[in-house]
PDB file of N, CA and C in Angstrom:
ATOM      1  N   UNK A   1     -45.063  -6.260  27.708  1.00  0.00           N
ATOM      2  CA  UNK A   1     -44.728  -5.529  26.494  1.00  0.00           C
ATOM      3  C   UNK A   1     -45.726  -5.895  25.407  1.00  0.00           C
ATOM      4  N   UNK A   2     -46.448  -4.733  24.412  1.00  0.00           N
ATOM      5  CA  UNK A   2     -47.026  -5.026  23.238  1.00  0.00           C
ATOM      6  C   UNK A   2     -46.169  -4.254  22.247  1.00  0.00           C
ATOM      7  N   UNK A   3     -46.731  -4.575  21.400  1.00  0.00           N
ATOM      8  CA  UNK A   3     -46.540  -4.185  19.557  1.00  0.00           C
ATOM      9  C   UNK A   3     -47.952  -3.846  18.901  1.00  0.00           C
ATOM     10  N   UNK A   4     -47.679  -2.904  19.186  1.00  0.00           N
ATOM     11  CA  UNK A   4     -49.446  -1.844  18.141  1.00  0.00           C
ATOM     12  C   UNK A   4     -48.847  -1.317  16.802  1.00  0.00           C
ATOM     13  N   UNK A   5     -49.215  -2.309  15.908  1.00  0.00           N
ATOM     14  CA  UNK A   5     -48.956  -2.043  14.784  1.00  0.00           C
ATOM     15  C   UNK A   5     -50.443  -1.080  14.155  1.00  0.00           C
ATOM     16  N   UNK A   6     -50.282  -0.094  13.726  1.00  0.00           N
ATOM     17  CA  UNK A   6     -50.820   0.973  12.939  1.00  0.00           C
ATOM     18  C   UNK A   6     -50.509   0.670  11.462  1.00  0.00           C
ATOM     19  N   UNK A   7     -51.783   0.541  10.360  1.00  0.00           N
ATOM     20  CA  UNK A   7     -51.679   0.814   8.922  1.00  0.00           C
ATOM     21  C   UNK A   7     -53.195   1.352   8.813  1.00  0.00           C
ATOM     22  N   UNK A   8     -52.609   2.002   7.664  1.00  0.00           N
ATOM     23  CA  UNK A   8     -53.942   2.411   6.861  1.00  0.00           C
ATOM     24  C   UNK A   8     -55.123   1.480   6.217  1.00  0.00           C
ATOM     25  N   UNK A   9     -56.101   1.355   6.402  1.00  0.00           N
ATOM     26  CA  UNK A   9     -56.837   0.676   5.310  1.00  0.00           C
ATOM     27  C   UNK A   9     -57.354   1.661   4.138  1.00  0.00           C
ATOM     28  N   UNK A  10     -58.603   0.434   3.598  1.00  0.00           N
ATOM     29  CA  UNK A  10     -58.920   0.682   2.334  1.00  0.00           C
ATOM     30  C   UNK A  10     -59.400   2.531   2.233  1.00  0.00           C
ATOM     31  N   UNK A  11     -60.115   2.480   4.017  1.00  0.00           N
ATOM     32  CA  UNK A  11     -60.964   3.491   4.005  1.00  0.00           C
ATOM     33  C   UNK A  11     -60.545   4.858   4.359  1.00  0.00           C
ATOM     34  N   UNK A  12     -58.721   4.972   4.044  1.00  0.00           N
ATOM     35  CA  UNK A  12     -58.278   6.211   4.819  1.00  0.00           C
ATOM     36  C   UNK A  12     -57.855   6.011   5.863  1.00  0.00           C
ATOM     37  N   UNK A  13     -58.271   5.375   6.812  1.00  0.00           N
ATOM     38  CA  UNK A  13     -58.530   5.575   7.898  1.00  0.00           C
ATOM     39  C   UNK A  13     -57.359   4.451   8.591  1.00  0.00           C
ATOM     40  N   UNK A  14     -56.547   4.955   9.809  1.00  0.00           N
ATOM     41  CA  UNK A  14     -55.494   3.927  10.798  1.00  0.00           C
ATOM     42  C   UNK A  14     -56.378   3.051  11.317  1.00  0.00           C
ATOM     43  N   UNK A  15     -56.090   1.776  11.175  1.00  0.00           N
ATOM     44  CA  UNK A  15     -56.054   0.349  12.236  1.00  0.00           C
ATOM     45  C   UNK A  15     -55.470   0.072  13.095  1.00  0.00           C
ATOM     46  N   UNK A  16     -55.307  -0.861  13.679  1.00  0.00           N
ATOM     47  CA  UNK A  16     -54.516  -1.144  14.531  1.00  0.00           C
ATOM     48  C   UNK A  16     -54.685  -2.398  14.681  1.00  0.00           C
ATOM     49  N   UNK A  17     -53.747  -3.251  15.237  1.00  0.00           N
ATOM     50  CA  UNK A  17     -53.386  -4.419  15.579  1.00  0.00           C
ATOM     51  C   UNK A  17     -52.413  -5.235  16.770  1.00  0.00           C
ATOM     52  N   UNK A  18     -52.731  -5.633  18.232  1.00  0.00           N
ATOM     53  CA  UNK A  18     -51.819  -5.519  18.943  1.00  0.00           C
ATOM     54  C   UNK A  18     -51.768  -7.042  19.155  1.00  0.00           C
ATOM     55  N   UNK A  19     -50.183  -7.376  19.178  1.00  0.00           N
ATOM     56  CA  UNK A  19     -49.799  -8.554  19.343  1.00  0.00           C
ATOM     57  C   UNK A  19     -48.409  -8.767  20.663  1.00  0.00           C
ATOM     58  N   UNK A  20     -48.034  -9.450  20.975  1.00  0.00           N
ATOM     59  CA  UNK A  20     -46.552 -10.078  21.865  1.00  0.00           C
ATOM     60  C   UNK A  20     -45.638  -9.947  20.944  1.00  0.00           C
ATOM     61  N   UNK A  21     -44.398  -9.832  21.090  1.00  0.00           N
ATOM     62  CA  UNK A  21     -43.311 -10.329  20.193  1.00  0.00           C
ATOM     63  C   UNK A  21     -42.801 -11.632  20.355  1.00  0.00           C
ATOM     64  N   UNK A  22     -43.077 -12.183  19.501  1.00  0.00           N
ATOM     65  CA  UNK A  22     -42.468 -13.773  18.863  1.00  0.00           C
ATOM     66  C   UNK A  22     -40.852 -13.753  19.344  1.00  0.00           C
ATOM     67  N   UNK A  23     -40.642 -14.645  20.412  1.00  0.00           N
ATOM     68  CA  UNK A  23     -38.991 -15.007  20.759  1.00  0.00           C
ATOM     69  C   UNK A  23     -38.658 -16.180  20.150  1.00  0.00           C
ATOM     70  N   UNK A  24     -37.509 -16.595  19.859  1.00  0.00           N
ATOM     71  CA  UNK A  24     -37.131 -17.845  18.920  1.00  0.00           C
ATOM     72  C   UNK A  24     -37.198 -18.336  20.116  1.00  0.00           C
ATOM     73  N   UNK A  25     -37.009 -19.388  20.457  1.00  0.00           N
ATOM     74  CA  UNK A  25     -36.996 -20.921  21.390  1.00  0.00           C
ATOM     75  C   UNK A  25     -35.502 -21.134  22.252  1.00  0.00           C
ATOM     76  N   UNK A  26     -34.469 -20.658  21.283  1.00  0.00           N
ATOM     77  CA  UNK A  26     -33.471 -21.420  21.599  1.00  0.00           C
ATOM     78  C   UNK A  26     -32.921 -20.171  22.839  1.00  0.00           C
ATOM     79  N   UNK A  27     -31.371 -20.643  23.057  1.00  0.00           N
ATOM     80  CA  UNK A  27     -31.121 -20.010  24.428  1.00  0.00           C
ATOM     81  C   UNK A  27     -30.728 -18.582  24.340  1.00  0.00           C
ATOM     82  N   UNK A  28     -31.139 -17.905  22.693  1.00  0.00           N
ATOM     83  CA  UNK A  28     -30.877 -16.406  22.716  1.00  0.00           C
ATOM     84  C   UNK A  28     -32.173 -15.970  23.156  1.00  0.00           C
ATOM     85  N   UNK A  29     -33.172 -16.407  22.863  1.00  0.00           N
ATOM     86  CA  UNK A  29     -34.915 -15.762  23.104  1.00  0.00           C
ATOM     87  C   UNK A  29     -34.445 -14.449  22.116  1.00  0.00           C
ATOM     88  N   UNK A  30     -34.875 -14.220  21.129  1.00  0.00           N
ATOM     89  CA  UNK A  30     -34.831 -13.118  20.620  1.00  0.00           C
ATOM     90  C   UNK A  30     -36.064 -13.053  19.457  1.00  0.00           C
ATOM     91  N   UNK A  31     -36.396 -11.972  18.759  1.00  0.00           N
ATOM     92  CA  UNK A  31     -36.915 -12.144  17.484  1.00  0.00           C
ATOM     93  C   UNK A  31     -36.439 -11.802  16.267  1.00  0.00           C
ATOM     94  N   UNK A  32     -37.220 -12.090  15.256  1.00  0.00           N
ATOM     95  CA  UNK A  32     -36.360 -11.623  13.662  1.00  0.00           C
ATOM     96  C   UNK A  32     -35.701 -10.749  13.669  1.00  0.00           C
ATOM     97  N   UNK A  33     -34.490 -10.330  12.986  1.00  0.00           N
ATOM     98  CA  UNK A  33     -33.747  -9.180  12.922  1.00  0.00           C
ATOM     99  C   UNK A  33     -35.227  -8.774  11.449  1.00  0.00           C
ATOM    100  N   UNK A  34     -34.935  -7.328  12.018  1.00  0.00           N
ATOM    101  CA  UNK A  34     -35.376  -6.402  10.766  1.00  0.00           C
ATOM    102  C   UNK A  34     -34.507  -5.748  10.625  1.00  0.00           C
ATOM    103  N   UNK A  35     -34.475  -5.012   8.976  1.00  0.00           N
ATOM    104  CA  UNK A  35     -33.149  -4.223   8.602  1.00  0.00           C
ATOM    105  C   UNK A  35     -33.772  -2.979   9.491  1.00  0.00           C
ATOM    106  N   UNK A  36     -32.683  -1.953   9.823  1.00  0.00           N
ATOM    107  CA  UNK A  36     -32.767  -0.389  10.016  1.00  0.00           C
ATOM    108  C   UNK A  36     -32.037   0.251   8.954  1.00  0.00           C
ATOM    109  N   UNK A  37     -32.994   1.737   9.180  1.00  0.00           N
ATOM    110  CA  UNK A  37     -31.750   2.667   8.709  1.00  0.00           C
ATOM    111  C   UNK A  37     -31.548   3.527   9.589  1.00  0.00           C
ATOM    112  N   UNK A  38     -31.978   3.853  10.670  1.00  0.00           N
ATOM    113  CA  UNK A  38     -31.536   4.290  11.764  1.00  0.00           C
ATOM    114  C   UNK A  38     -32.685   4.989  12.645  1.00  0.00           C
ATOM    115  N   UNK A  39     -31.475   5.222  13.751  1.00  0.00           N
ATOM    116  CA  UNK A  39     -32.334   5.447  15.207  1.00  0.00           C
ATOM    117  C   UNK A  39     -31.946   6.689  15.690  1.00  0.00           C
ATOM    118  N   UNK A  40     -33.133   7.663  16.494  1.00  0.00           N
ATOM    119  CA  UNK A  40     -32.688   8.544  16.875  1.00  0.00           C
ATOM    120  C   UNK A  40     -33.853   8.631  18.243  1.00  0.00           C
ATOM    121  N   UNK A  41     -33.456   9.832  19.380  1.00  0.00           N
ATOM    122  CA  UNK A  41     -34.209   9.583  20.586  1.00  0.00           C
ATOM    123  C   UNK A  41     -34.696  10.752  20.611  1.00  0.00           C
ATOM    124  N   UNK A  42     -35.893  10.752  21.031  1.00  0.00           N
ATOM    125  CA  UNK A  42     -37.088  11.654  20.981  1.00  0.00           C
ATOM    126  C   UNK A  42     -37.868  11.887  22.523  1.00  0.00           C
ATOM    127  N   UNK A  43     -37.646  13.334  22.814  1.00  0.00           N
ATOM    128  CA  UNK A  43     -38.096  13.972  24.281  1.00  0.00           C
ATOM    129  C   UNK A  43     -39.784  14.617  23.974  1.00  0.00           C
ATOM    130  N   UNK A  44     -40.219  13.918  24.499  1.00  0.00           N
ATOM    131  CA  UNK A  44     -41.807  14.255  24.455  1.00  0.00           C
ATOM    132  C   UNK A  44     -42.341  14.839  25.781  1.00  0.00           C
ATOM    133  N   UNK A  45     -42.873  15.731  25.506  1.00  0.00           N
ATOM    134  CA  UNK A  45     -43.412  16.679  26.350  1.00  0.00           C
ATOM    135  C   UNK A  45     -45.114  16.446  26.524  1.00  0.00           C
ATOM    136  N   UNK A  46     -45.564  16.555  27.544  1.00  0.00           N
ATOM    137  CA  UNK A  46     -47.236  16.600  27.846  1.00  0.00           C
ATOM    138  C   UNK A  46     -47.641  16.908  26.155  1.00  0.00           C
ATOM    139  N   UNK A  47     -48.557  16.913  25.847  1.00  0.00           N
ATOM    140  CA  UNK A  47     -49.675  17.409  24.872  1.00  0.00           C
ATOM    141  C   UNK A  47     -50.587  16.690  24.049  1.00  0.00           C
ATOM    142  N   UNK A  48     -50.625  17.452  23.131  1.00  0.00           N
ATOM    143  CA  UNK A  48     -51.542  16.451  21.794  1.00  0.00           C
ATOM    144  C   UNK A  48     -51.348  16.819  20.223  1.00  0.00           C
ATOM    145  N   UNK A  49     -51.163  16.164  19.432  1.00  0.00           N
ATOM    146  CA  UNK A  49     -50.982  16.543  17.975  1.00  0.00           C
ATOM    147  C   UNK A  49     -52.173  15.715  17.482  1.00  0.00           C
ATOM    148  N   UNK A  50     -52.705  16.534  16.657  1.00  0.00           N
ATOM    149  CA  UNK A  50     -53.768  15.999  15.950  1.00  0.00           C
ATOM    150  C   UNK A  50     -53.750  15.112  14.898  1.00  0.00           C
ATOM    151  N   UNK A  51     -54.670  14.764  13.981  1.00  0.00           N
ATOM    152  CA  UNK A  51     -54.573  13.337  12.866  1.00  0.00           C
ATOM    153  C   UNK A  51     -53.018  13.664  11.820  1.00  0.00           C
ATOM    154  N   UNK A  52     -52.177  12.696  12.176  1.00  0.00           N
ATOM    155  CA  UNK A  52     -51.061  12.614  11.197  1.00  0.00           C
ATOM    156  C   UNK A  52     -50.592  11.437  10.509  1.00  0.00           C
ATOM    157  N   UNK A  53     -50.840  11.080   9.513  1.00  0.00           N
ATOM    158  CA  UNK A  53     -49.761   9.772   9.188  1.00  0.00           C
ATOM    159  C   UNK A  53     -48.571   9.654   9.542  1.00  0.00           C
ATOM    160  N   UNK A  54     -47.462   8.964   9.693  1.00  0.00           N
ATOM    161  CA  UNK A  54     -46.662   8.272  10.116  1.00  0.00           C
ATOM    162  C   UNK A  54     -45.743   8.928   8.856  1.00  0.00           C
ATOM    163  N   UNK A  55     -44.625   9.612   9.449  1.00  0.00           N
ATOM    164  CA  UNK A  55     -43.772  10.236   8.224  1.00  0.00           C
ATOM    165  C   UNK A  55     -42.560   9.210   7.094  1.00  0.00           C
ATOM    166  N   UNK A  56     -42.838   7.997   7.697  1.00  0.00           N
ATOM    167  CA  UNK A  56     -41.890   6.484   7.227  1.00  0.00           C
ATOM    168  C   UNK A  56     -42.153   5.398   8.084  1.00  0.00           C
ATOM    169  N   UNK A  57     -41.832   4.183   7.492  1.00  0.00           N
ATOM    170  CA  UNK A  57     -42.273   2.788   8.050  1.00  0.00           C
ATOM    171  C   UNK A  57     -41.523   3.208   9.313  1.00  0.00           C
ATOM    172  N   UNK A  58     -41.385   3.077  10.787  1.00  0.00           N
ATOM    173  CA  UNK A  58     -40.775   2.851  11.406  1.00  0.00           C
ATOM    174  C   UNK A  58     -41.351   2.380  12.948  1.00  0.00           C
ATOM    175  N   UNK A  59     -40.633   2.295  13.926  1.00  0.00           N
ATOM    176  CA  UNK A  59     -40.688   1.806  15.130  1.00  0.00           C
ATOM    177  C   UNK A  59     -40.929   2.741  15.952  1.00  0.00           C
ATOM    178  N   UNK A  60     -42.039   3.037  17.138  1.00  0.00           N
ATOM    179  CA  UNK A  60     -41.532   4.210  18.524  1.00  0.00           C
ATOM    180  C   UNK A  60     -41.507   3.214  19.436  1.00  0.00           C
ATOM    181  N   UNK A  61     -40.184   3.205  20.156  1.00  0.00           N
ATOM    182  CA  UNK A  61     -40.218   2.463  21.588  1.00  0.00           C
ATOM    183  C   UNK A  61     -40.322   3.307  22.711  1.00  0.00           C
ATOM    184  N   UNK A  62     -41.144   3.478  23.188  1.00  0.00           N
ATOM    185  CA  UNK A  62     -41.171   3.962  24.533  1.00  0.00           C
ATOM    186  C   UNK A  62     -40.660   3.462  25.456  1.00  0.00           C
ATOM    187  N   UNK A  63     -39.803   4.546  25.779  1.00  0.00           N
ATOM    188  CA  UNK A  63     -38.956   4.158  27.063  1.00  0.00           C
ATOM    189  C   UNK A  63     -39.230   4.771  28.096  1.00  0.00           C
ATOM    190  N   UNK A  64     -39.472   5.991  28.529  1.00  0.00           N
ATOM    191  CA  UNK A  64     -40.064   6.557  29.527  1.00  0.00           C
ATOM    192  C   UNK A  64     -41.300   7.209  29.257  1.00  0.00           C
ATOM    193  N   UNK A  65     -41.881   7.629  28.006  1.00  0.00           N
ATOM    194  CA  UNK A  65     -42.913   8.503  27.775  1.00  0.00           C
ATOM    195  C   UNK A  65     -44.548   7.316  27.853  1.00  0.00           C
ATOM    196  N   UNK A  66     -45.726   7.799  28.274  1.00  0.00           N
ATOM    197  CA  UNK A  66     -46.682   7.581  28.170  1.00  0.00           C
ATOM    198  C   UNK A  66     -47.515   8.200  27.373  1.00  0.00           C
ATOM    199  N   UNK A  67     -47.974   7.635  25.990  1.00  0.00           N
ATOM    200  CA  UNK A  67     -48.559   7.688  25.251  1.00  0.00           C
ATOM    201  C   UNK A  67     -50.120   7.739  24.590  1.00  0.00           C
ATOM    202  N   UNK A  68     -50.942   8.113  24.601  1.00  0.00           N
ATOM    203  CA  UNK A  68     -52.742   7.499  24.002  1.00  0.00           C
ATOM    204  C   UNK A  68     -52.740   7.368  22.464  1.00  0.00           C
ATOM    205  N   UNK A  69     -52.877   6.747  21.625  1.00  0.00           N
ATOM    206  CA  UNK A  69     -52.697   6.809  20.464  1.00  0.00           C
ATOM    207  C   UNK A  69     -54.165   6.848  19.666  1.00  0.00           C
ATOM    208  N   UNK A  70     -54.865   8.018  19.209  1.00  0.00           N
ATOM    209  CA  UNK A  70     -56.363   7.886  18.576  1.00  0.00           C
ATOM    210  C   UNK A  70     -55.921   7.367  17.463  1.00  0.00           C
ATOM    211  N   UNK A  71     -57.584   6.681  17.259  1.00  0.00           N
ATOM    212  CA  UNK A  71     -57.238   6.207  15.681  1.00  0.00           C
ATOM    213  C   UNK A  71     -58.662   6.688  15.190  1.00  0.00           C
ATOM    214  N   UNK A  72     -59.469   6.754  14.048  1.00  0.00           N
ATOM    215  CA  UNK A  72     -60.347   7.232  13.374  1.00  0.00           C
ATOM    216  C   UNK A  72     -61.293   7.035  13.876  1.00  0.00           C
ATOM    217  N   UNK A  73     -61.932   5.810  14.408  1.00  0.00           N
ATOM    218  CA  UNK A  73     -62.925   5.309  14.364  1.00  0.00           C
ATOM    219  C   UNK A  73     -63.368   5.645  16.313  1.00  0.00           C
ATOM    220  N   UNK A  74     -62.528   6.063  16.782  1.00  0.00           N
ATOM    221  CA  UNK A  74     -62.655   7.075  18.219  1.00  0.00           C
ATOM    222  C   UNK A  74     -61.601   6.097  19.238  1.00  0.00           C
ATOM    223  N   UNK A  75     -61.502   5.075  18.804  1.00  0.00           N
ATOM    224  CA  UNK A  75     -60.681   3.818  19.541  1.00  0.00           C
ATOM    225  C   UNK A  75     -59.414   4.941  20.019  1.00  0.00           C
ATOM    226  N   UNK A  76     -59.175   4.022  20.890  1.00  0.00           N
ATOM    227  CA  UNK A  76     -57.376   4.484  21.093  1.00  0.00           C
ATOM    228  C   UNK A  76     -56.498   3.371  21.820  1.00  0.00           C
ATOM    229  N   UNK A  77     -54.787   3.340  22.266  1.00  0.00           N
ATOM    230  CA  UNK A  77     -54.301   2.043  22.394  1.00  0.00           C
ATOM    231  C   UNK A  77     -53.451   2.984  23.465  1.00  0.00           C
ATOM    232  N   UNK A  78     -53.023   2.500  24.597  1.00  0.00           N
ATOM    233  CA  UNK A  78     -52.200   3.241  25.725  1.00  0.00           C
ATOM    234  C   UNK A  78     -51.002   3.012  25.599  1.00  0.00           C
ATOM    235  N   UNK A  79     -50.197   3.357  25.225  1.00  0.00           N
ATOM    236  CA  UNK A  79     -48.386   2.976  24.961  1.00  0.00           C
ATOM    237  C   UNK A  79     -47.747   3.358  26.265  1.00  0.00           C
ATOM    238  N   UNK A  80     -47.253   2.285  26.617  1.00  0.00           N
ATOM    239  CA  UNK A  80     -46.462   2.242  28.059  1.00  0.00           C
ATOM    240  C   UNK A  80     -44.896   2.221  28.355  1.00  0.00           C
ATOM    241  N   UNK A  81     -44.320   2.524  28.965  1.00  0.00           N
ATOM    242  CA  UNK A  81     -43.014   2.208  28.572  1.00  0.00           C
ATOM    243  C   UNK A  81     -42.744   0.703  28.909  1.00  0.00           C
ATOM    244  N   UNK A  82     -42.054   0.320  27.725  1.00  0.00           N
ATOM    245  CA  UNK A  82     -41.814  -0.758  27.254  1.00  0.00           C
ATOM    246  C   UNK A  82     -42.094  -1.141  25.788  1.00  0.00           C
ATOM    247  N   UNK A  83     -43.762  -0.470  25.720  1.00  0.00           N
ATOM    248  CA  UNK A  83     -44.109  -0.762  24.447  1.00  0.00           C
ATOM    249  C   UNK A  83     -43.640  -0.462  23.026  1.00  0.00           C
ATOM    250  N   UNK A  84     -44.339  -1.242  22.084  1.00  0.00           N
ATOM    251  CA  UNK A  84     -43.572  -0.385  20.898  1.00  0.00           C
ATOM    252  C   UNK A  84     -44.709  -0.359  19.944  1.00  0.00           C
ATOM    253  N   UNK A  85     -44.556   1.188  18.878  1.00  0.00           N
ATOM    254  CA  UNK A  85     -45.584   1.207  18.097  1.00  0.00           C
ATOM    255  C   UNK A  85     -44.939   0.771  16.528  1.00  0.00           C
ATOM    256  N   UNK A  86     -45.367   0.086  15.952  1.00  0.00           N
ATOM    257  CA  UNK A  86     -44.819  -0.067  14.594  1.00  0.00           C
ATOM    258  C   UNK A  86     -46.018   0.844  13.550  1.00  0.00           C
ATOM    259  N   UNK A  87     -45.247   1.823  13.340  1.00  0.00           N
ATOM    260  CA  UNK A  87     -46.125   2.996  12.505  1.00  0.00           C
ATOM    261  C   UNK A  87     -45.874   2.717  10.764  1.00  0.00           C
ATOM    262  N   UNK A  88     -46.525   2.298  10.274  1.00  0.00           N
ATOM    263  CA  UNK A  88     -47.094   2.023   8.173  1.00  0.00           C
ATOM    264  C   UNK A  88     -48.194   2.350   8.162  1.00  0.00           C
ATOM    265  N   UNK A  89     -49.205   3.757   9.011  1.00  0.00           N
ATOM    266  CA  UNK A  89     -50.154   3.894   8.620  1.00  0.00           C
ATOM    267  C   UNK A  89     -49.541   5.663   8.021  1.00  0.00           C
ATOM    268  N   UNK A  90     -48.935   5.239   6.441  1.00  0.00           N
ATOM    269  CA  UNK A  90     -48.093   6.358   6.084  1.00  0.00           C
ATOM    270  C   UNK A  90     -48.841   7.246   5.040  1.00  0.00           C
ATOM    271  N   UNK A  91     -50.059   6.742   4.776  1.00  0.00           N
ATOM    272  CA  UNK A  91     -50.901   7.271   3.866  1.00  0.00           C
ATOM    273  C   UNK A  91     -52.444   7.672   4.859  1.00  0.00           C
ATOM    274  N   UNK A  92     -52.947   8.373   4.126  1.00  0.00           N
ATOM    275  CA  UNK A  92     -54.212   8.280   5.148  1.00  0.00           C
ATOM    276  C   UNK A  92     -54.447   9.538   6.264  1.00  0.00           C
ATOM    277  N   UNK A  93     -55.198  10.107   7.011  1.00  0.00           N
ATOM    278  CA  UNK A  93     -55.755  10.823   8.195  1.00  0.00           C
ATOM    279  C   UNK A  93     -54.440  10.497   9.013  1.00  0.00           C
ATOM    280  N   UNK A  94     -54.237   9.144   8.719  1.00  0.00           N
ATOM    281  CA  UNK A  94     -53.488   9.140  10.055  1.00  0.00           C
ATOM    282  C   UNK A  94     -53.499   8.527  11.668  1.00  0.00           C
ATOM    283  N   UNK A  95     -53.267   8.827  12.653  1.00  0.00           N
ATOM    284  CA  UNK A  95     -53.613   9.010  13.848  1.00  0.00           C
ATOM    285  C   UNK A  95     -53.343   9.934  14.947  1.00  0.00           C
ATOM    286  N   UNK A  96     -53.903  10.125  15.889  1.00  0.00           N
ATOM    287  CA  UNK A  96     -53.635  11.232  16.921  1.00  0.00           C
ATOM    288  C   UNK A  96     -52.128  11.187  17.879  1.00  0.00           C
ATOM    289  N   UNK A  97     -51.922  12.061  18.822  1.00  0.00           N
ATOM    290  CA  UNK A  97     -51.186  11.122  19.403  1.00  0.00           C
ATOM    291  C   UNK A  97     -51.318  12.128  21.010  1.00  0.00           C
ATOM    292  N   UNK A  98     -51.425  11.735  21.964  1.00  0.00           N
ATOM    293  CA  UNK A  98     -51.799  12.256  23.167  1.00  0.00           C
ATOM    294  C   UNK A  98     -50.301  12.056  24.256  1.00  0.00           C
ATOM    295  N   UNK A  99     -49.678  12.977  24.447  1.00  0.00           N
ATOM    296  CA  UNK A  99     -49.194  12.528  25.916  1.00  0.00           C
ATOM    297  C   UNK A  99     -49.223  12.743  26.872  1.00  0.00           C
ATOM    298  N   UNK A 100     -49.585  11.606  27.947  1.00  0.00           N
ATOM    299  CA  UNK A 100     -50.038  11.408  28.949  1.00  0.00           C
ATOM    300  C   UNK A 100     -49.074  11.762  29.895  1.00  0.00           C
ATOM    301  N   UNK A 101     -47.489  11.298  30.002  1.00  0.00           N
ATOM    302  CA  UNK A 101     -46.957  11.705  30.826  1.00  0.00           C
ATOM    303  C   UNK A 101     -44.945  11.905  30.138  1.00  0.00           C
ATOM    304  N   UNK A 102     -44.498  13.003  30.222  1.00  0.00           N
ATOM    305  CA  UNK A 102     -43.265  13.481  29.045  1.00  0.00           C
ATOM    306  C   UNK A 102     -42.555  12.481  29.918  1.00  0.00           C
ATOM    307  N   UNK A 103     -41.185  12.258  28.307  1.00  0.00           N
ATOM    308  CA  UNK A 103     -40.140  11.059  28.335  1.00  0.00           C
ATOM    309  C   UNK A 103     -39.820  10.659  27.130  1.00  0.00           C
ATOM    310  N   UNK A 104     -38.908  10.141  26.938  1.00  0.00           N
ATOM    311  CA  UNK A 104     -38.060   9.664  25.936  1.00  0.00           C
ATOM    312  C   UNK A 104     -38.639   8.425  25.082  1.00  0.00           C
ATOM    313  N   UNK A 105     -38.304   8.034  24.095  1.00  0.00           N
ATOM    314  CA  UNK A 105     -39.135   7.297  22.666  1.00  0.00           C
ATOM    315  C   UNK A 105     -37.888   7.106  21.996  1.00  0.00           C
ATOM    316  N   UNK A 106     -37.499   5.946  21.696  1.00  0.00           N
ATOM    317  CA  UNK A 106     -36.776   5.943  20.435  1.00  0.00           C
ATOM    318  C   UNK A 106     -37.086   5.355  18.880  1.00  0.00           C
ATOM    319  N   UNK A 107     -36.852   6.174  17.803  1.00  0.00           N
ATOM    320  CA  UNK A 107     -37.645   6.002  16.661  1.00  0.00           C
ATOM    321  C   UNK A 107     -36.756   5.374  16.143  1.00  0.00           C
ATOM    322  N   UNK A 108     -36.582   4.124  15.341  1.00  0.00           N
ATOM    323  CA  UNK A 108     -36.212   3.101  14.464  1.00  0.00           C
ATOM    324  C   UNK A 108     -36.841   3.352  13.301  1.00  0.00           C
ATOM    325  N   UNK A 109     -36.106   3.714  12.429  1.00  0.00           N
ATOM    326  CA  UNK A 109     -36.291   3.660  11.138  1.00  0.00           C
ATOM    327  C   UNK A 109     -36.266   2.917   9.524  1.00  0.00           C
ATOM    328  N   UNK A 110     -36.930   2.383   9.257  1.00  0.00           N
ATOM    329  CA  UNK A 110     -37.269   0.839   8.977  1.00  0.00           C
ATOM    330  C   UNK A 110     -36.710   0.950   7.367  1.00  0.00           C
ATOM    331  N   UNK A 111     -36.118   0.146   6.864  1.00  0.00           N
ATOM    332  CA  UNK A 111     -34.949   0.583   5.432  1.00  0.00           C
ATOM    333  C   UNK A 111     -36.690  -0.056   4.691  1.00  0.00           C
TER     334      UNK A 111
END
């Protein structure tokens, strides 16, 4: 599992940043609670949408869908199921978004 966090920089333009998720130690293994304001599930079909910012801070977990995610600079990040994208690139061009193979996503919506 990753975490591709997406923000905007100075230049317009989406970043990206991919890290593990941090589990606490003890015998829950879990990580920080973040607040929500809610969740809803999303059926993605083959295609492509072109440069968009991120319509609110929030989460896509892929659960069955396969993902390519462009970012400005021609890069892109493969979202797998499992993964999750943390989208704050809410200003800006944006990023692309490609799918590779249709399935379900659930969007977390970040208070």
């Amino acid at each position: 599992m990753k975490i591709v966090h997406i923000t905007t920089g100075s230049d317009g333009e989406s970043h990206v940043e991919i890290t593990a998720p941090q589990f606490t130690e003890n015998e829950h293994r879990r990580t920080a609670t973040q607040a929500t304001e809610s969740i809803t599930f999303m059926k993605r079909e083959v295609g492509f949408i072109e440069f968009h910012p991120a319509p609110r801070r929030q989460y896509m977990l892929y659960l069955t869908a396969r993902v390519e995610i462009g970012l400005g600079d021609g890069s892109s990040v493969i979202m797998e199921p499992g993964d999750a994208l943390f989208a704050e690139d809410t200003t800006g061009r944006g990023h692309t978004s490609r799918v590779l193979q249709a399935g379900v996503c659930a969007v977390v919506t970040l208070v």
